[in-house]
Protein backbone atom coordinates (compact mmCIF):
# COMPACT_ATOMS: atom_id res chain seq x y z
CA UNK A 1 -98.06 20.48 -27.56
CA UNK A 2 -95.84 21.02 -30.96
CA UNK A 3 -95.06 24.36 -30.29
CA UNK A 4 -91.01 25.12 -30.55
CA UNK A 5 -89.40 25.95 -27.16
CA UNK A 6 -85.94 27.72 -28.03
CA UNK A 7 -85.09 27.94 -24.52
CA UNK A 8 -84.58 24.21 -24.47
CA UNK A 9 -81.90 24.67 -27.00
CA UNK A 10 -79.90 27.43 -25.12
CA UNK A 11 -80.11 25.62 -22.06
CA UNK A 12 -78.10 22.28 -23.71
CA UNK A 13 -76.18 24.51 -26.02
CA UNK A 14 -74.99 26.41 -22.61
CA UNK A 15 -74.49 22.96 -20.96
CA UNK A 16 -72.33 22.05 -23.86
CA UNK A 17 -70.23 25.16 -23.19
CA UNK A 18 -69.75 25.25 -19.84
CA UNK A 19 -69.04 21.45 -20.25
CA UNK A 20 -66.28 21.96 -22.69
CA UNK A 21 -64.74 24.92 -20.39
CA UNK A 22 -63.98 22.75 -17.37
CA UNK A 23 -62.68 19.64 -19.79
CA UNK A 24 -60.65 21.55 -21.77
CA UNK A 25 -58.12 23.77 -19.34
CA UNK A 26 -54.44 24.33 -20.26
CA UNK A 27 -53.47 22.83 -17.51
CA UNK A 28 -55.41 20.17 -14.95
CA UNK A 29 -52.54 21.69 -12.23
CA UNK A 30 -54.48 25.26 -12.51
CA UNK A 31 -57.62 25.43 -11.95
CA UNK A 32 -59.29 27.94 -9.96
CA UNK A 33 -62.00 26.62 -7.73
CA UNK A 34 -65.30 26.95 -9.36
CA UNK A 35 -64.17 25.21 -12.02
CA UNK A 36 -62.83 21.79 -10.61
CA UNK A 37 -65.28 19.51 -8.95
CA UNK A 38 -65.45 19.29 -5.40
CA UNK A 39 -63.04 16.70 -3.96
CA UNK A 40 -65.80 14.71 -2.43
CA UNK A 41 -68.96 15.87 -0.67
CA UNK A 42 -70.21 19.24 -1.78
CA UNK A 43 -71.16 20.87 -4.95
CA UNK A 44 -69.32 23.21 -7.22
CA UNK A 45 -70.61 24.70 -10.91
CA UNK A 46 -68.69 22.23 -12.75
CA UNK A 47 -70.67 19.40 -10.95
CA UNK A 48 -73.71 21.12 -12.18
CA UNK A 49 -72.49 20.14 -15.88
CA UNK A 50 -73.47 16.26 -16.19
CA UNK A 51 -76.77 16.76 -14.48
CA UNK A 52 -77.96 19.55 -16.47
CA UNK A 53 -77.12 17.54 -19.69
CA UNK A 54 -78.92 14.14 -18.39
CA UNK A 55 -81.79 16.78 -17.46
CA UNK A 56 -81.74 18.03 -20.80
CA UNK A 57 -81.52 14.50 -22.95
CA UNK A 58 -84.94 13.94 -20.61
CA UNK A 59 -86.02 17.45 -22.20
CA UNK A 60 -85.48 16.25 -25.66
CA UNK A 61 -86.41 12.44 -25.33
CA UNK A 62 -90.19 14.73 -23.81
CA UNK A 63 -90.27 15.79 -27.65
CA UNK A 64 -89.55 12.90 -29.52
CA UNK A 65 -91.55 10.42 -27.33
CA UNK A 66 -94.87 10.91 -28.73
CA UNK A 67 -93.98 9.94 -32.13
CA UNK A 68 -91.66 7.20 -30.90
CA UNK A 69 -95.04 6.00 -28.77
CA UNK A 70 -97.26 6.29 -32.08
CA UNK A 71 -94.58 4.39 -34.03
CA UNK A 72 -95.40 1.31 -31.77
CA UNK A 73 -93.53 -0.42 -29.48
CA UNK A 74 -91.29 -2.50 -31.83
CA UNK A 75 -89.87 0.45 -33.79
CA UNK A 76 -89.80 2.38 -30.22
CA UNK A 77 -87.28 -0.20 -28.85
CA UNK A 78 -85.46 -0.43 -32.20
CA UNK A 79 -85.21 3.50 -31.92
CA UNK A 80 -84.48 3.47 -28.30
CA UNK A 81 -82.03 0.62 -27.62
CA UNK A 82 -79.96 1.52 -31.48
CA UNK A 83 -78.99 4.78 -30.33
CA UNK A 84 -78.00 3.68 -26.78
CA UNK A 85 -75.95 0.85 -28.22
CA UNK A 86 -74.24 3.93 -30.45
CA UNK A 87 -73.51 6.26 -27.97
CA UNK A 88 -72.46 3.85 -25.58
CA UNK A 89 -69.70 2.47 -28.48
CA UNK A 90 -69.24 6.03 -29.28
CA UNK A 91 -67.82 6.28 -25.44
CA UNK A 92 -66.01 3.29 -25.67
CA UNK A 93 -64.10 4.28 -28.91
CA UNK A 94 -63.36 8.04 -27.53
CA UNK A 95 -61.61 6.18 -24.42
CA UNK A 96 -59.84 3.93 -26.62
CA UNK A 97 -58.64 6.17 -29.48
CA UNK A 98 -57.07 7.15 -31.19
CA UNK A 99 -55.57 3.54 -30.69
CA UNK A 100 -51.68 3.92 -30.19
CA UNK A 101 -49.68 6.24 -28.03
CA UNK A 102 -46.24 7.30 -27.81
CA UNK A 103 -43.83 5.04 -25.62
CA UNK A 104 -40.19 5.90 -25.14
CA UNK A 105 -40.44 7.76 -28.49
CA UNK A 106 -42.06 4.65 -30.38
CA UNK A 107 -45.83 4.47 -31.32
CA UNK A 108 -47.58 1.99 -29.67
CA UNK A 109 -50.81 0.07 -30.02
CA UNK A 110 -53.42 0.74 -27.17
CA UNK A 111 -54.10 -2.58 -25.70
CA UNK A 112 -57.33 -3.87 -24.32
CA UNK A 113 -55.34 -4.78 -21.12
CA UNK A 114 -51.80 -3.34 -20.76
CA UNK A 115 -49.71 -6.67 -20.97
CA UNK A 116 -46.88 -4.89 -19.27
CA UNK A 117 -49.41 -3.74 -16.23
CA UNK A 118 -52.04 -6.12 -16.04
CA UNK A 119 -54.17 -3.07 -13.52
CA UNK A 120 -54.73 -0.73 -16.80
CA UNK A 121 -56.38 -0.75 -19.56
CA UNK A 122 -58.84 0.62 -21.54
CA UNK A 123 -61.88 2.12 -19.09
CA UNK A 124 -65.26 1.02 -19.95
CA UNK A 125 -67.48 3.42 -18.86
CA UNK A 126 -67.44 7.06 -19.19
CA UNK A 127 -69.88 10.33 -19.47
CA UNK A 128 -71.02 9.02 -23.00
CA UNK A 129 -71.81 5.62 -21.61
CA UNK A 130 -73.39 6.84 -18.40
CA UNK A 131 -75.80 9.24 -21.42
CA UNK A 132 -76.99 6.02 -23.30
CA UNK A 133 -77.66 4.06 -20.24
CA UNK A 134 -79.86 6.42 -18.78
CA UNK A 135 -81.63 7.57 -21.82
CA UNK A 136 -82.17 3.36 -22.53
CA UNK A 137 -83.43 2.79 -18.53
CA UNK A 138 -85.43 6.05 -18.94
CA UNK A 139 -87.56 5.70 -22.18
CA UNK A 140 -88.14 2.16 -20.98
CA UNK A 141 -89.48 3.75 -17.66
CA UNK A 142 -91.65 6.31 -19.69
CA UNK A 143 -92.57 4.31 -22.31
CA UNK A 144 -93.91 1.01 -20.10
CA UNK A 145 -94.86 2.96 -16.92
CA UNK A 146 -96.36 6.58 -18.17
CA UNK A 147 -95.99 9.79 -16.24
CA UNK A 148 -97.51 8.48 -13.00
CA UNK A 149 -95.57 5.17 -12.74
CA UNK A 150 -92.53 6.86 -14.28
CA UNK A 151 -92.49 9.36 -10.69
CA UNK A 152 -93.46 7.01 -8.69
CA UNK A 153 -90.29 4.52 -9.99
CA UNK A 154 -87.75 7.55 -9.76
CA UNK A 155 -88.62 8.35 -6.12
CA UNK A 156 -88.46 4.96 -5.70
CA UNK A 157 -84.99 4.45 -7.09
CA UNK A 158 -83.44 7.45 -5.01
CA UNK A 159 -84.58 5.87 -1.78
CA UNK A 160 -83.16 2.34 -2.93
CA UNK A 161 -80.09 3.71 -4.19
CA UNK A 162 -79.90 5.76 -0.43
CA UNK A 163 -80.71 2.84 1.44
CA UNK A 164 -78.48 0.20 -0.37
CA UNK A 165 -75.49 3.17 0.36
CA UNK A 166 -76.21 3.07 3.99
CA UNK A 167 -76.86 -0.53 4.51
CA UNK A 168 -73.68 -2.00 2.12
CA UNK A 169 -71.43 0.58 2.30
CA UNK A 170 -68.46 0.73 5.28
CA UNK A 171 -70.36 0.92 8.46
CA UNK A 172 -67.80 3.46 9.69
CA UNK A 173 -68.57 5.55 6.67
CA UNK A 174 -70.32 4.48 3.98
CA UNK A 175 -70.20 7.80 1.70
CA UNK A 176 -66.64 7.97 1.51
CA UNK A 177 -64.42 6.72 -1.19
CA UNK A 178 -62.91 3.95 0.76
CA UNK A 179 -66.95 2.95 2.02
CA UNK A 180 -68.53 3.14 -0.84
CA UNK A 181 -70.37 0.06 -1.94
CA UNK A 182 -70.96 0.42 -5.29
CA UNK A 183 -66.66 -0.12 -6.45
CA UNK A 184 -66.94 -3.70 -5.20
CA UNK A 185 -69.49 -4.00 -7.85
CA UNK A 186 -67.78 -2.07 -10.50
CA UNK A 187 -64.42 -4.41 -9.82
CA UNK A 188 -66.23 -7.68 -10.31
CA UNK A 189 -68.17 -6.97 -13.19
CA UNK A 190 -65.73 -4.30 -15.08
CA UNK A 191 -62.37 -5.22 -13.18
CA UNK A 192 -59.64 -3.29 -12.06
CA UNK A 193 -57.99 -3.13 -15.67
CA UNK A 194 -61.15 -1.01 -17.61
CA UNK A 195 -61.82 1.56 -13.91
CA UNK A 196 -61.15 5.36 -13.93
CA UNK A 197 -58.02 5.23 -11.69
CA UNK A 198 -58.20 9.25 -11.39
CA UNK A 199 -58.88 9.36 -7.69
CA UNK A 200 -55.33 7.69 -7.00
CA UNK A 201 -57.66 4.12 -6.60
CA UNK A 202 -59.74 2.40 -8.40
CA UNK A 203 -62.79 3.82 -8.09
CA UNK A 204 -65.44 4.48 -11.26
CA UNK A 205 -67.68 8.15 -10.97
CA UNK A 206 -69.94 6.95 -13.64
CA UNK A 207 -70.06 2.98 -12.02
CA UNK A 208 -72.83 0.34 -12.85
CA UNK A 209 -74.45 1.35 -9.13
CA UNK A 210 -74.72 5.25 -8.98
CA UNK A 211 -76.42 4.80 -12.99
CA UNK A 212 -79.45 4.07 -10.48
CA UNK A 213 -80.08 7.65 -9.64
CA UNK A 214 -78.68 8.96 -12.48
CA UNK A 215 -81.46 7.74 -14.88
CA UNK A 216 -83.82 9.67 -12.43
CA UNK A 217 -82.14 13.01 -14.04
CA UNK A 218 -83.04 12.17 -17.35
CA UNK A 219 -86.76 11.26 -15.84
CA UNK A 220 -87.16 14.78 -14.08
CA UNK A 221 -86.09 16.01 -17.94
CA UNK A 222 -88.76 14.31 -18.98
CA UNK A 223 -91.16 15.50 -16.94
CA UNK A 224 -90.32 19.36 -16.89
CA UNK A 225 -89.93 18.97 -20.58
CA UNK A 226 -93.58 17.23 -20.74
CA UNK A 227 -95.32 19.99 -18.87
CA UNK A 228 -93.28 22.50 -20.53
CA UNK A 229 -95.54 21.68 -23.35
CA UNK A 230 -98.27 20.45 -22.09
CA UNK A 231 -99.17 24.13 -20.41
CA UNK A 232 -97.82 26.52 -22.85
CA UNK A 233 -95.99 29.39 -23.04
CA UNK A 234 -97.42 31.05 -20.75
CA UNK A 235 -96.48 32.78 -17.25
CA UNK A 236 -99.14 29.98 -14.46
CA UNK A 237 -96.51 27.40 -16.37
CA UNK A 238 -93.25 29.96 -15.45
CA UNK A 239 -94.72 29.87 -11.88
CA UNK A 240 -95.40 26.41 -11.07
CA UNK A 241 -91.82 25.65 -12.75
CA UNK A 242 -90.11 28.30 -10.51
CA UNK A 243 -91.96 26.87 -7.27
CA UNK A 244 -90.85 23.67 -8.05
CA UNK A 245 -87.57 24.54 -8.54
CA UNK A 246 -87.63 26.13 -5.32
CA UNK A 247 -88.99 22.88 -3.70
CA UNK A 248 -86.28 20.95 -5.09
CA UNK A 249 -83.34 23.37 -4.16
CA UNK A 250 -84.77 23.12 -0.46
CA UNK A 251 -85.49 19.11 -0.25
CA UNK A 252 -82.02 18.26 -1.91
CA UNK A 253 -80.31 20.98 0.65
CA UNK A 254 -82.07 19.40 3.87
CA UNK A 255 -81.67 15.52 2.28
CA UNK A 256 -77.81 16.96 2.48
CA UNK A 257 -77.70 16.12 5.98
CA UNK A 258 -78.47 12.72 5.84
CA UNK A 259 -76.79 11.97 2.47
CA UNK A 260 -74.44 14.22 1.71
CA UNK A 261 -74.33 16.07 -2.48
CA UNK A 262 -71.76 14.37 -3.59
CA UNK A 263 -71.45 14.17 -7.47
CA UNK A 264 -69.09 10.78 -7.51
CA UNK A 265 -71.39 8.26 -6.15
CA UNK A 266 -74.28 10.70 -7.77
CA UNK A 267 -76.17 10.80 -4.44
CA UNK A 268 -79.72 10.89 -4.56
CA UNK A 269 -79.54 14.43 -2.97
CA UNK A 270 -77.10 15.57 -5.47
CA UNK A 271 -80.24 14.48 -7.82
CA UNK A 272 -82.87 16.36 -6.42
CA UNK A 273 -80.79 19.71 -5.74
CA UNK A 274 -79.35 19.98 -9.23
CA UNK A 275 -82.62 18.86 -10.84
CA UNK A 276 -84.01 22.15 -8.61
CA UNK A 277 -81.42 24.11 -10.40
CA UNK A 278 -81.38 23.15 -13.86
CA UNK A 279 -85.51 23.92 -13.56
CA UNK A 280 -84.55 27.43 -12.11
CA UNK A 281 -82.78 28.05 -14.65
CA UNK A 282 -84.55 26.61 -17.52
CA UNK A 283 -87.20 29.04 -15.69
CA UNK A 284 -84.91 32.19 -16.36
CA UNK A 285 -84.72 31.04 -19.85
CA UNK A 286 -88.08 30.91 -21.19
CA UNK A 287 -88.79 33.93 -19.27
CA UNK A 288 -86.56 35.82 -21.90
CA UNK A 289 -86.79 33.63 -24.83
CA UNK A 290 -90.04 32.25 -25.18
CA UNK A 291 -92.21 35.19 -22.92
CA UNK A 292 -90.74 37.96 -24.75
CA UNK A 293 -90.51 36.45 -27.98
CA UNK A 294 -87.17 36.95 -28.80
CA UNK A 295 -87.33 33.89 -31.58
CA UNK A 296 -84.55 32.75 -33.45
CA UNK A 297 -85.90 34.20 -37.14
CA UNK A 298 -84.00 37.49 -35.58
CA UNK A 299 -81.23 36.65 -33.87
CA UNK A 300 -79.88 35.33 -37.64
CA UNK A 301 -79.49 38.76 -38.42
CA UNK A 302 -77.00 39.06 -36.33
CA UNK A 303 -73.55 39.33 -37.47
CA UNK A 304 -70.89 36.57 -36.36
CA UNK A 305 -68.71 38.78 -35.15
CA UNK A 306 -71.24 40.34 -32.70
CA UNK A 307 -71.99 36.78 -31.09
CA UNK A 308 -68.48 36.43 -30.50
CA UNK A 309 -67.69 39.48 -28.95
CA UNK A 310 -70.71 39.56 -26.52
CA UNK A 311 -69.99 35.87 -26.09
CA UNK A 312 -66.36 36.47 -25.13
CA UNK A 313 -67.20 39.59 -23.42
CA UNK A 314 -69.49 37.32 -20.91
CA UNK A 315 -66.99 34.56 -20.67
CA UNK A 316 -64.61 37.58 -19.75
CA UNK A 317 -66.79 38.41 -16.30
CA UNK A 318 -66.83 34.58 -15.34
CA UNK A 319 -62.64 35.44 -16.05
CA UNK A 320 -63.16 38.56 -13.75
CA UNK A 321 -65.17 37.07 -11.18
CA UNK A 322 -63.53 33.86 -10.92
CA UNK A 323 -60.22 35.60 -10.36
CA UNK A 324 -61.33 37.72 -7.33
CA UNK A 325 -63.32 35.12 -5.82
CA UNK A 326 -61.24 31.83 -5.43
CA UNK A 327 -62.77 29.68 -2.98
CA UNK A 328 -65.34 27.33 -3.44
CA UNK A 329 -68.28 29.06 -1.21
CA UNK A 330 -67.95 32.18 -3.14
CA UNK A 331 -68.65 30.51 -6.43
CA UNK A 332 -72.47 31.34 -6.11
CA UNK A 333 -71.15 34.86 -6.24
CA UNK A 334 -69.20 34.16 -9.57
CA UNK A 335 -72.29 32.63 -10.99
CA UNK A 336 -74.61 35.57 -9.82
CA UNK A 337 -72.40 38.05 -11.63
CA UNK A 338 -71.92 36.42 -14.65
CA UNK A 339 -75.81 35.01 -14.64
CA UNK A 340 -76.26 38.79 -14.50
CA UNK A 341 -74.17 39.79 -17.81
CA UNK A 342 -75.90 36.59 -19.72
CA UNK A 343 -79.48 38.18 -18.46
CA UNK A 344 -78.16 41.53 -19.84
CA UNK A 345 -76.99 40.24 -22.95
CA UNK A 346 -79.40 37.76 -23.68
CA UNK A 347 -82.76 40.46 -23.83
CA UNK A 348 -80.76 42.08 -26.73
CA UNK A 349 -80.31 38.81 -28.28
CA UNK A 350 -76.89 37.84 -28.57
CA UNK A 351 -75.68 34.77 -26.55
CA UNK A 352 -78.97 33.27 -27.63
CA UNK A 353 -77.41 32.51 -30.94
CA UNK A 354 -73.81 31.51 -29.77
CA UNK A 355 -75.32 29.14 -27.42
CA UNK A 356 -78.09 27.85 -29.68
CA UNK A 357 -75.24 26.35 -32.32
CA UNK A 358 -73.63 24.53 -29.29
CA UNK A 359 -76.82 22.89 -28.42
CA UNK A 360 -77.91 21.74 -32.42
CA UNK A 361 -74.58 19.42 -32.71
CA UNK A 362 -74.67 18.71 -28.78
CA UNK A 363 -72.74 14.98 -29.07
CA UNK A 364 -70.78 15.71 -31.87
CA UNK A 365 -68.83 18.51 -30.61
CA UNK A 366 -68.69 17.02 -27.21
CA UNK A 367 -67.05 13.79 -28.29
CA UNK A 368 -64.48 16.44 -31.05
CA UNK A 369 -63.59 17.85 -27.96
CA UNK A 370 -62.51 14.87 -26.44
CA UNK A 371 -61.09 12.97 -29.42
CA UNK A 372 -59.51 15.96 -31.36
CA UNK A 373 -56.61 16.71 -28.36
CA UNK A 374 -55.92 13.04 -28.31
CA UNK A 375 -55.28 12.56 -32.17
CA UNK A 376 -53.45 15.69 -32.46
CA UNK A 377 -50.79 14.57 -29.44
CA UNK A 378 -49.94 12.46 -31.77
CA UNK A 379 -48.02 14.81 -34.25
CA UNK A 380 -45.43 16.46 -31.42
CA UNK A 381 -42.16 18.06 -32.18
CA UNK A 382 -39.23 18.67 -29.54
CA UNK A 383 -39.88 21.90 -27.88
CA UNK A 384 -36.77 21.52 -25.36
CA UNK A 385 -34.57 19.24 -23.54
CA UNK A 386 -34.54 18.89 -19.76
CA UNK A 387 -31.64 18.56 -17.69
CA UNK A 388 -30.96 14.69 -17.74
CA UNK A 389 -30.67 15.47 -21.93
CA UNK A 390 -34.56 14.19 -22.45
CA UNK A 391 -36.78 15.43 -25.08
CA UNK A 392 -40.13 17.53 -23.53
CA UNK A 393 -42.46 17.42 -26.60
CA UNK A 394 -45.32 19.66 -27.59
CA UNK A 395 -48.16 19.53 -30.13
CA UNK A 396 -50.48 22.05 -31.43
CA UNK A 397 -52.85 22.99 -28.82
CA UNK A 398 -50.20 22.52 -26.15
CA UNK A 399 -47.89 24.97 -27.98
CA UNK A 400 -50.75 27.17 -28.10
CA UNK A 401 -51.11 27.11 -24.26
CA UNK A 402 -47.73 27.28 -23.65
CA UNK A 403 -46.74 30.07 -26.03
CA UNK A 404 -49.55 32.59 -26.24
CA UNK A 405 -52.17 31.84 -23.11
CA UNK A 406 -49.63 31.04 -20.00
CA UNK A 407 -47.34 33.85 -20.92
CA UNK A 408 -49.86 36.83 -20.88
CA UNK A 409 -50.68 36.33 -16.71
CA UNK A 410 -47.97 35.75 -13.90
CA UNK A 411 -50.41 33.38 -12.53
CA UNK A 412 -50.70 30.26 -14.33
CA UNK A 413 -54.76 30.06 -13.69
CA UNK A 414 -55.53 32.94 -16.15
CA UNK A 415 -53.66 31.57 -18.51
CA UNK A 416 -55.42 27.68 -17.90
CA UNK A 417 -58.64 29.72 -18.05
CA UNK A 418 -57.74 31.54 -21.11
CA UNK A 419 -56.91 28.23 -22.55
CA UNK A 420 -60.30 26.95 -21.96
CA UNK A 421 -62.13 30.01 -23.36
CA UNK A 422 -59.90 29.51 -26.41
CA UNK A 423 -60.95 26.53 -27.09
CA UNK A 424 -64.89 27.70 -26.36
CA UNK A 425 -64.37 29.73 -29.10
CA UNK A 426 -62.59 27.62 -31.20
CA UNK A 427 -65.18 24.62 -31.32
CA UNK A 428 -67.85 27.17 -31.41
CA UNK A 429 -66.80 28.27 -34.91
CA UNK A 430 -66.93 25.10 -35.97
CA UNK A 431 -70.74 24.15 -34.93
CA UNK A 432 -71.09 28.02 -36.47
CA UNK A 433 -70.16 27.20 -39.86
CA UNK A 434 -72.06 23.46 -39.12
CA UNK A 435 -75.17 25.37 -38.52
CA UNK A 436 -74.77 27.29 -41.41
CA UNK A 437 -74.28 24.54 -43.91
CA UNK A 438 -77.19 22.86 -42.19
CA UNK A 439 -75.50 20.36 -41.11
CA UNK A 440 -76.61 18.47 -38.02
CA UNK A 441 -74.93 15.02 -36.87
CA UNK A 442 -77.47 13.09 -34.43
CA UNK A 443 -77.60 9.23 -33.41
């Protein structure tokens, strides 16, 4: 039951990765299309991103929950509710910072509502939020209702959530953005003012009513983590893992025709397939890592450099890949061949290391991804001046973009890409030298 799963760590760390390649691209306007999310129903690898990390915060909270249960229940709900409260405010202060913003060349505080357009203001929910309000529902779950009564609540949430989306959503269509049932809810308890606005309406992807299934994520990560475990490292556990992996795949593909995988309302279908997935691949993992011992002790020996240039070399394929195959149905293909390289690379031990660093500071550098682009916009110079004699400004990482990644392709989604693995690379050497100094920031 204690013994160290490293696998577990590369799968977040990877997660982490992947999750700060499709935030971070030079430009939103060119993306190629594996790496934007689907515009409604379907399922692309960037929608695979938030799952796999609510899957893995259930793999984690499998670890910790033991002592948290031996602890007793008063320090377990201290434990459990103080960190949700923190990442939750930790999500609230990434949306509002870095607190002013430039307006007609004047810096400008960021109000709570904007007096000047009473529809926008600062959004209250967000990927962080929707993290400590499933890990909260979740260990309350586990921790009240055990393994049994925890499965038994998550199938019974999925069918709730489905049947309260067919019942209360537009008869006419009740999956669509327009029918969906759960933004009536989100406008009259978070109103217009604090809703993500990016579908051209108000309309919230991480709402108060698709949380529902989304805790179930973290509760599947619980329970793969918990027989993980439980059986060992050993290759009956790889198999029943892999089946049920399988299983999942198949009952979230046929649930697809009755309620469609759609990642913005987080259907429970979308739930069940991705859950399959993320256990595949966990599968894959400890297959390499834990089954033929390739443990961390070595992979220190490895040089810095190396990482980087196997790391960049796989990152190149996905480049490669991506590039010849462009439409969304071929992006199993993409993720075959670069799945393939990683494999490769991974049995001589070299991404294990590059993505184990990502996946030992996990919320840290996810929220420096977000907040460090929004402080530095602040410090922009004149770059040029457009044809009605107004200033365009840049700042450092849009400079960057703009002067050394667009230029090198004539088409402006190698150069967004390149962007993106830049920046891969750039927060990477910062969790590198974190690791190094021991230095781990947790909440």
């Amino acid at each position: 039951m204690h013994q160290r799963f490293y696998s577990l760590d590369i799968f977040r760390g990877a997660t982490v990765a992947l999750m700060i390649l499709v935030n971070n691209p030079g430009s939103w306007s060119h993306l190629y299309g594996p790496l934007a999310h689907a515009p409604w129903h379907g399922c692309t690898p960037t929608d695979l991103v938030f799952p796999f990390f609510l899957f893995a915060v259930g793999n984690a909270l499998s670890f910790v929950m033991p002592r948290l249960q031996a602890a007793g229940q008063a320090a377990f709900l201290k434990k459990v509710f103080t960190r949700s409260l923190l990442i939750f405010l930790i999500g609230l202060f990434l949306h509002w910072s870095p607190f002013v913003k430039w307006d007609d060349g004047e810096l400008v505080f960021k109000h709570w509502v904007d007096p000047e357009n009473p529809n926008s203001g600062i959004r209250i929910l967000g990927v962080l939020q929707r993290i400590a309000l499933c890990y909260l529902f979740a260990s309350l779950i586990i921790y009240y209702f055990k393994i049994n009564g925890a499965l038994f609540t998550s199938f019974l949430l999925l069918l709730v959530y489905w049947v309260l989306c067919a019942l209360l959503g537009n008869p006419n269509d009740p999956y669509s953005l327009a029918g969906y049932f759960g933004t009536d809810i989100d406008k009259a308890v978070l109103h217009v003012p604090h809703m993500y606005k990016g579908e051209g309406v108000p309309f919230d992807p991480e709402g108060i009513a698709s949380t529902l299934p989304a805790i179930v994520q973290v509760i599947f990560g619980y329970m793969a983590g918990y027989y993980i475990q439980k059986k060992g490292k050993n290759y009956e556990m790889l198999s029943h893992l892999f089946v049920a992996g399988c299983i999942l795949i198949v009952t979230g593909l046929a649930w697809d025709m009755a309620f469609p995988i759609n990642k913005k309302i987080w259907t429970s279908s979308y739930v069940v397939y991705t859950t399959g997935l993320a256990i595949m691949v966990i599968s894959v993992l400890i297959h390499l890592v834990e089954l033929k011992e390739h443990h961390q002790r070595r992979l220190k020996k490895l040089s810095p450099v190396v990482i980087a240039i196997a790391a960049i070399a796989g990152l190149a394929l996905i480049v490669t890949g991506v590039a010849v195959f462009d439409k969304p149905w071929q992006s199993v293909t993409v993720a075959v061949l670069a799945a393939a390289f990683f494999v490769t690379v991974l049995t001589r031990n070299a991404l294990y290391r590059f993505f184990d660093v990502f996946g030992k500071n996990a919320l840290f550098i996810f929220f420096l991804s977000g907040f460090l682009p929004r402080l530095l916009q602040l410090f922009r110079w004149v770059d040029t001046v457009d044809e009605n004699g107004r200033p365009r400004y840049v700042y450092a990482f849009s400079w960057f973009y703009q002067y050394v990644c667009k230029p090198l392709s004539d088409n402006p989604k190698n150069g967004s890409l390149l962007y993106a693995l830049c920046m891969i690379i750039f927060y990477w050497l910062i969790v590198y030298r974190m690791d190094r100094k021991k230095i781990y920031i947790k909440v």
